[in-house]
Protein backbone atom coordinates (compact mmCIF):
# COMPACT_ATOMS: atom_id res chain seq x y z
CA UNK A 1 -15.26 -24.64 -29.79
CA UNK A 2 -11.36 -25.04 -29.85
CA UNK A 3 -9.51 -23.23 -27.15
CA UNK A 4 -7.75 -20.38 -28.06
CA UNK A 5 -3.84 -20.55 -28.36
CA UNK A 6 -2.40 -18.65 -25.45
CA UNK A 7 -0.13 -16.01 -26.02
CA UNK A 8 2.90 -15.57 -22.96
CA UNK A 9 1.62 -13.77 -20.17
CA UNK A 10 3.14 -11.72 -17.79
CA UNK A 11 2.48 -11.02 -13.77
CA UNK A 12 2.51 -8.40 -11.73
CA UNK A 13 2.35 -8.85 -7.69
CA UNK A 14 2.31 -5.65 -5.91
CA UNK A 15 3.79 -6.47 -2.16
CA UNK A 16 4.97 -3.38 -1.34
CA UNK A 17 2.24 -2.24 1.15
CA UNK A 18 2.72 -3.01 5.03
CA UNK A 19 -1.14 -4.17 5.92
CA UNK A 20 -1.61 -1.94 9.34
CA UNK A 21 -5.30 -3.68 9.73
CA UNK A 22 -3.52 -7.09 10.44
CA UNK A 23 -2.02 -5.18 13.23
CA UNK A 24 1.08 -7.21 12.90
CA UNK A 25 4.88 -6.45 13.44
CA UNK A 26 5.70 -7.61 9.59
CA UNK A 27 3.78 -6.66 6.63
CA UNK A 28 0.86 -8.95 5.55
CA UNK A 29 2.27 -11.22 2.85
CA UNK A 30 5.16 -12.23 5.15
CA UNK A 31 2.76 -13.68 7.58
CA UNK A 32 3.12 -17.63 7.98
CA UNK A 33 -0.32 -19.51 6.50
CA UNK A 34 0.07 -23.42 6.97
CA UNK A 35 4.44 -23.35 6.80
CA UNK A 36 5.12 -20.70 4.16
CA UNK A 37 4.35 -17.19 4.08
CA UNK A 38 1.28 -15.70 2.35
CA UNK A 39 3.31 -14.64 -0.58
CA UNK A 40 4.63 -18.34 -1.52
CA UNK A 41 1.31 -19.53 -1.60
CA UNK A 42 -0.11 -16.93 -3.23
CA UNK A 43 2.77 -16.91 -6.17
CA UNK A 44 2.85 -20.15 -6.60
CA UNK A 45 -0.53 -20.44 -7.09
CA UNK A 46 0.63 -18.05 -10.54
CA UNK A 47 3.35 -20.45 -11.02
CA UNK A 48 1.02 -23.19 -11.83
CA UNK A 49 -0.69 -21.40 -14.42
CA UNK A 50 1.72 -22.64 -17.67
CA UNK A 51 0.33 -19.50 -19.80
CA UNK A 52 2.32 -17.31 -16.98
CA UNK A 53 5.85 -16.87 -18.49
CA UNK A 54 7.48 -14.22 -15.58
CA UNK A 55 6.83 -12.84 -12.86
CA UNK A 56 7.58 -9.16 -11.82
CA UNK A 57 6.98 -8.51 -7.65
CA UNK A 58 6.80 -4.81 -6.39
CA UNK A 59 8.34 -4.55 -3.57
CA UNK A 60 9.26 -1.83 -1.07
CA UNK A 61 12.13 -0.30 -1.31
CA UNK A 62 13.73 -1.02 1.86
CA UNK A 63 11.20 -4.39 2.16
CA UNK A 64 14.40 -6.50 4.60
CA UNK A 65 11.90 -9.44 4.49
CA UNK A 66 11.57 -10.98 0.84
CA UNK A 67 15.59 -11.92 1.28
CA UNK A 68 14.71 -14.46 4.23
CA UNK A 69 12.16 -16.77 2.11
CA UNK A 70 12.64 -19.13 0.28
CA UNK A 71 11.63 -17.53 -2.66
CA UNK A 72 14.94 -15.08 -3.02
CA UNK A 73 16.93 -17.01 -4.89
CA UNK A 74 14.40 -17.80 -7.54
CA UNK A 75 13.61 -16.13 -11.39
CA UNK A 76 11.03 -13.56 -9.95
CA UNK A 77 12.07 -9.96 -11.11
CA UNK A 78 11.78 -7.50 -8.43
CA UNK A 79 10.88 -3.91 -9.04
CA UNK A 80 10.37 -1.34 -6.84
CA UNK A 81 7.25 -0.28 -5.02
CA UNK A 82 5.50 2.77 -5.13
CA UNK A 83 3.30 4.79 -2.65
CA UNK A 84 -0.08 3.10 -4.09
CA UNK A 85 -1.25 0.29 -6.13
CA UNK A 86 -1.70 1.48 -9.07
CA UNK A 87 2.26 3.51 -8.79
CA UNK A 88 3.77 -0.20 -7.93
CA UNK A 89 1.79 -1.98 -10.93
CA UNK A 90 3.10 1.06 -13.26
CA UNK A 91 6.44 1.14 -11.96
CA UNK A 92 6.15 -3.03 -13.08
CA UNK A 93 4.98 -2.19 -16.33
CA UNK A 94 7.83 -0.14 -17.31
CA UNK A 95 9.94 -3.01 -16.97
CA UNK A 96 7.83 -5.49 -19.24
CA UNK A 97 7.83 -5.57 -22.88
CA UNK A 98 4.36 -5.46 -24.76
CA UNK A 99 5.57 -7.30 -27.56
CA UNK A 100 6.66 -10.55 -25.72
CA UNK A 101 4.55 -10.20 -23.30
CA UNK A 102 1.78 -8.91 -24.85
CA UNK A 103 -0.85 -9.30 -21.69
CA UNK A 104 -0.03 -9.13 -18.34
CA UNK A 105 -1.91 -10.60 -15.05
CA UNK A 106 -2.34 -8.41 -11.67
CA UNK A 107 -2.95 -10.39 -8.55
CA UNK A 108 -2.84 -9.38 -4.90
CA UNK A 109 -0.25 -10.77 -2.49
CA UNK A 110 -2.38 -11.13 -0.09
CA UNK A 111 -4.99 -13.51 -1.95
CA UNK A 112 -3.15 -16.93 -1.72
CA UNK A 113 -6.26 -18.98 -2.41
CA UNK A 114 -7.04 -18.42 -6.04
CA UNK A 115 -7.68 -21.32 -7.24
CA UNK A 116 -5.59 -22.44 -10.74
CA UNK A 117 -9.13 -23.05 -12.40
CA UNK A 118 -10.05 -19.82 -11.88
CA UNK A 119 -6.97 -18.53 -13.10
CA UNK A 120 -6.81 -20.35 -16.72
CA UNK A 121 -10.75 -19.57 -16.93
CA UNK A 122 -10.17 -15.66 -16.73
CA UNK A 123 -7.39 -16.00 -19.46
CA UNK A 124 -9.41 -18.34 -21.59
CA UNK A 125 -12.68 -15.99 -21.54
CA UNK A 126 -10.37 -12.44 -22.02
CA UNK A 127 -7.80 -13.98 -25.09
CA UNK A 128 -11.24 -15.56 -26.77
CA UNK A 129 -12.37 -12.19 -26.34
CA UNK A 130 -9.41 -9.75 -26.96
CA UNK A 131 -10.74 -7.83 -23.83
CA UNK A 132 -9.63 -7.43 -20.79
CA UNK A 133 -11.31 -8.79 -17.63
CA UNK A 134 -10.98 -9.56 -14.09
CA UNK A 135 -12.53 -12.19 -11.81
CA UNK A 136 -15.50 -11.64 -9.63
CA UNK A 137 -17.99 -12.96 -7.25
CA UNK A 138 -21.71 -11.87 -7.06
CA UNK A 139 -23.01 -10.21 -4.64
CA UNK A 140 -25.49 -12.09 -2.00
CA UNK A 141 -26.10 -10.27 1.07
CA UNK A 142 -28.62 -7.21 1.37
CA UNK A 143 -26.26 -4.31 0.82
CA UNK A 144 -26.93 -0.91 2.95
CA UNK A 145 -25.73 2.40 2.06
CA UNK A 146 -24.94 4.55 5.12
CA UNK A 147 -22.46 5.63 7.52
CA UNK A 148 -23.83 5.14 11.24
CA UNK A 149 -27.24 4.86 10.48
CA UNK A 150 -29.27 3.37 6.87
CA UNK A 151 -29.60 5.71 4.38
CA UNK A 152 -31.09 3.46 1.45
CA UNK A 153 -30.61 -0.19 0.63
CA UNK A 154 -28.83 -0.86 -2.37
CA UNK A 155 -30.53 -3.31 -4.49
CA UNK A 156 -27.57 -6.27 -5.05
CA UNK A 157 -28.76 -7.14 -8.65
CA UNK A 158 -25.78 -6.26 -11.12
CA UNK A 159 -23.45 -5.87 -8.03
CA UNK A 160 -20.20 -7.61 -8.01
CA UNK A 161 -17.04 -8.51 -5.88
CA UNK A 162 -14.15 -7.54 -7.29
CA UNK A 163 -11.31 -10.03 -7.21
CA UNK A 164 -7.75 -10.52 -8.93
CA UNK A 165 -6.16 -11.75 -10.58
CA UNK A 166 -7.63 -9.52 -13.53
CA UNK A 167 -5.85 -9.54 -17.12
CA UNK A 168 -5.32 -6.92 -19.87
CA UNK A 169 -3.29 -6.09 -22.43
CA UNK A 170 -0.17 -4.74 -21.71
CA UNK A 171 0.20 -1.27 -23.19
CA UNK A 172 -3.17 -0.54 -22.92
CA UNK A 173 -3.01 -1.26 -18.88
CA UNK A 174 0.05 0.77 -18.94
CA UNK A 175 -1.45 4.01 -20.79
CA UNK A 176 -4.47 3.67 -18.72
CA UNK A 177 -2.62 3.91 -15.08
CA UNK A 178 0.03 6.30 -16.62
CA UNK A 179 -3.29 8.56 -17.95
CA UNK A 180 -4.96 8.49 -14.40
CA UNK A 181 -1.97 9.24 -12.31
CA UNK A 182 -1.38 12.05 -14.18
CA UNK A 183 -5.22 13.14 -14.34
CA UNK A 184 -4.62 12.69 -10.36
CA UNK A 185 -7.56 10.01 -10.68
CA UNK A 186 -7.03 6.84 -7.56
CA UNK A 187 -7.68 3.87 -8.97
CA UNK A 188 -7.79 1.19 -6.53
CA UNK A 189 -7.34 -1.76 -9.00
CA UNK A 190 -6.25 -2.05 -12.89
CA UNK A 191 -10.17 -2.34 -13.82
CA UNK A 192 -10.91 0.55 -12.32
CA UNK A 193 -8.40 2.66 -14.48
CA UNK A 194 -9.26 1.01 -17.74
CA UNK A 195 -12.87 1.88 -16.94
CA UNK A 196 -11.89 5.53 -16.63
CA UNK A 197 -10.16 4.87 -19.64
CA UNK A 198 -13.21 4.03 -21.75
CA UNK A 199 -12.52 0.48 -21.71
CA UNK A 200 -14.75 -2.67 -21.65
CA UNK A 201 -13.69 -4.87 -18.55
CA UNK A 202 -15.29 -8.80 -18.52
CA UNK A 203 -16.94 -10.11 -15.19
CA UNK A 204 -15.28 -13.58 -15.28
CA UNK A 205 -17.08 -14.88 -12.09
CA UNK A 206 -14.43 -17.25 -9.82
CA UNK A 207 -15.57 -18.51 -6.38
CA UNK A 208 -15.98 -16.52 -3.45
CA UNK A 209 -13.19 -18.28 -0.89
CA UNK A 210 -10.51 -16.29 -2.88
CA UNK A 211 -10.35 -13.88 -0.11
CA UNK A 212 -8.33 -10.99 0.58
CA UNK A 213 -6.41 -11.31 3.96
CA UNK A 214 -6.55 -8.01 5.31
CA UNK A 215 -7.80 -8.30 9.03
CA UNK A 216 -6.26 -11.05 11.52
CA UNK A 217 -9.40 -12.93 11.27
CA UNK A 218 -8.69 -13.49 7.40
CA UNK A 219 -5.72 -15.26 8.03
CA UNK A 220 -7.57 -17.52 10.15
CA UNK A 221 -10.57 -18.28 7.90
CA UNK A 222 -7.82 -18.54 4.96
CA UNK A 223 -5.64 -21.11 7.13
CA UNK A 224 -9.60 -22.77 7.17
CA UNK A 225 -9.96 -22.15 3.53
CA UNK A 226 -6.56 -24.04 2.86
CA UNK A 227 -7.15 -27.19 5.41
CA UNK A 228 -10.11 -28.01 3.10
CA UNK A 229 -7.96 -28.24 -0.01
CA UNK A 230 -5.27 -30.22 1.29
């Protein structure tokens, strides 16, 4: 089986949250992991994907920190931020046209271990396709539904981590968010609105130390993470 030709791709890096669980004087993704902050790794980890053409980063309207790395003076489009996810990756979308870009790539700031493999296997398996998809890791531990005490246990068969990046096609991303903010539905990633949306979303399984840092002993297990791949 031949691989498919790639059409350009375009990403979208919402950074415009300020990460109050890292209980930290500067927002997550400005945090230093190894000599650069968490959003260098973590966009040039995109960069070394050749099927990504641009890049568009949501930031925060009054973000004073992005101008200080070493990434300001480079090709990235900036775009501004909204209150929530899904109003930062919309506000992005406006900006990106469907015909030359005709599917666009979400992935967190904050997940600067992705690996590249990963990457080019999610955009093999959804262009092959011609649906959308996102990458995931199975579930393995026992999962318990409850608040302070067990209420059932959750059988982990079927269950799945959701990651990023995840890939779809461009206008159809963009009519799904645009159709659940209005519909006052909170998504908390793009699969979740294309789901509401009636669409089919691919499990494209990537590996499980593509963490989120959102607690201060992320960073840590991340710096961990990255010492092992050096």
């Amino acid at each position: 089986m031949t691989d498919p030709v790639l059409p350009a791709i375009a990403a979208i890096m919402p950074a415009a949250g300020i990460g109050s669980r890292m209980q930290s004087s500067v927002p997550k993704q400005y945090l230093q992991l190894h000599g650069k902050t968490i959003l260098e790794h973590s966009i040039a980890k995109l960069r070394s994907v050749p099927a990504i053409q641009q890049l568009w980063l949501a930031l925060a309207a009054d973000d004073p920190y992005f101008d200080t790395t070493a990434l300001a003076n480079d090709d990235i489009i900036r775009v501004k931020g909204g209150d929530e996810r899904m109003h930062s990756v919309l506000n992005a979308l406006c900006f990106i046209d469907e015909y030359q870009y005709p599917w666009v790539l979400v992935h967190d700031a904050a997940r600067p271990l992705v690996r590249k493999s990963d990457i080019e296997q999610l955009i093999k398996r959804c262009i092959s396709s011609g649906e959308g998809g996102i990458l995931a890791c199975r579930v393995r531990d026992t999962m318990k539904r409850g608040e302070n005490t067990v209420s059932e246990t959750v059988s982990r068969e079927h269950l799945w981590h959701a990651l990023t990046p995840q890939l779809f096609p461009t206008a159809i991303l963009k009519a799904a968010l645009n159709d659940a903010i209005l519909a006052g539905i909170n998504v908390t990633d793009e699969a979740s609105a294309m789901e509401w949306a009636g669409h089919k979303v691919l499990l494209v399984e990537g590996h499980s130390d593509n963490i989120k840092i959102t607690q201060p002993a992320d960073l840590a297990l991340a710096a961990f993470y990255l010492e092992q791949s050096i």
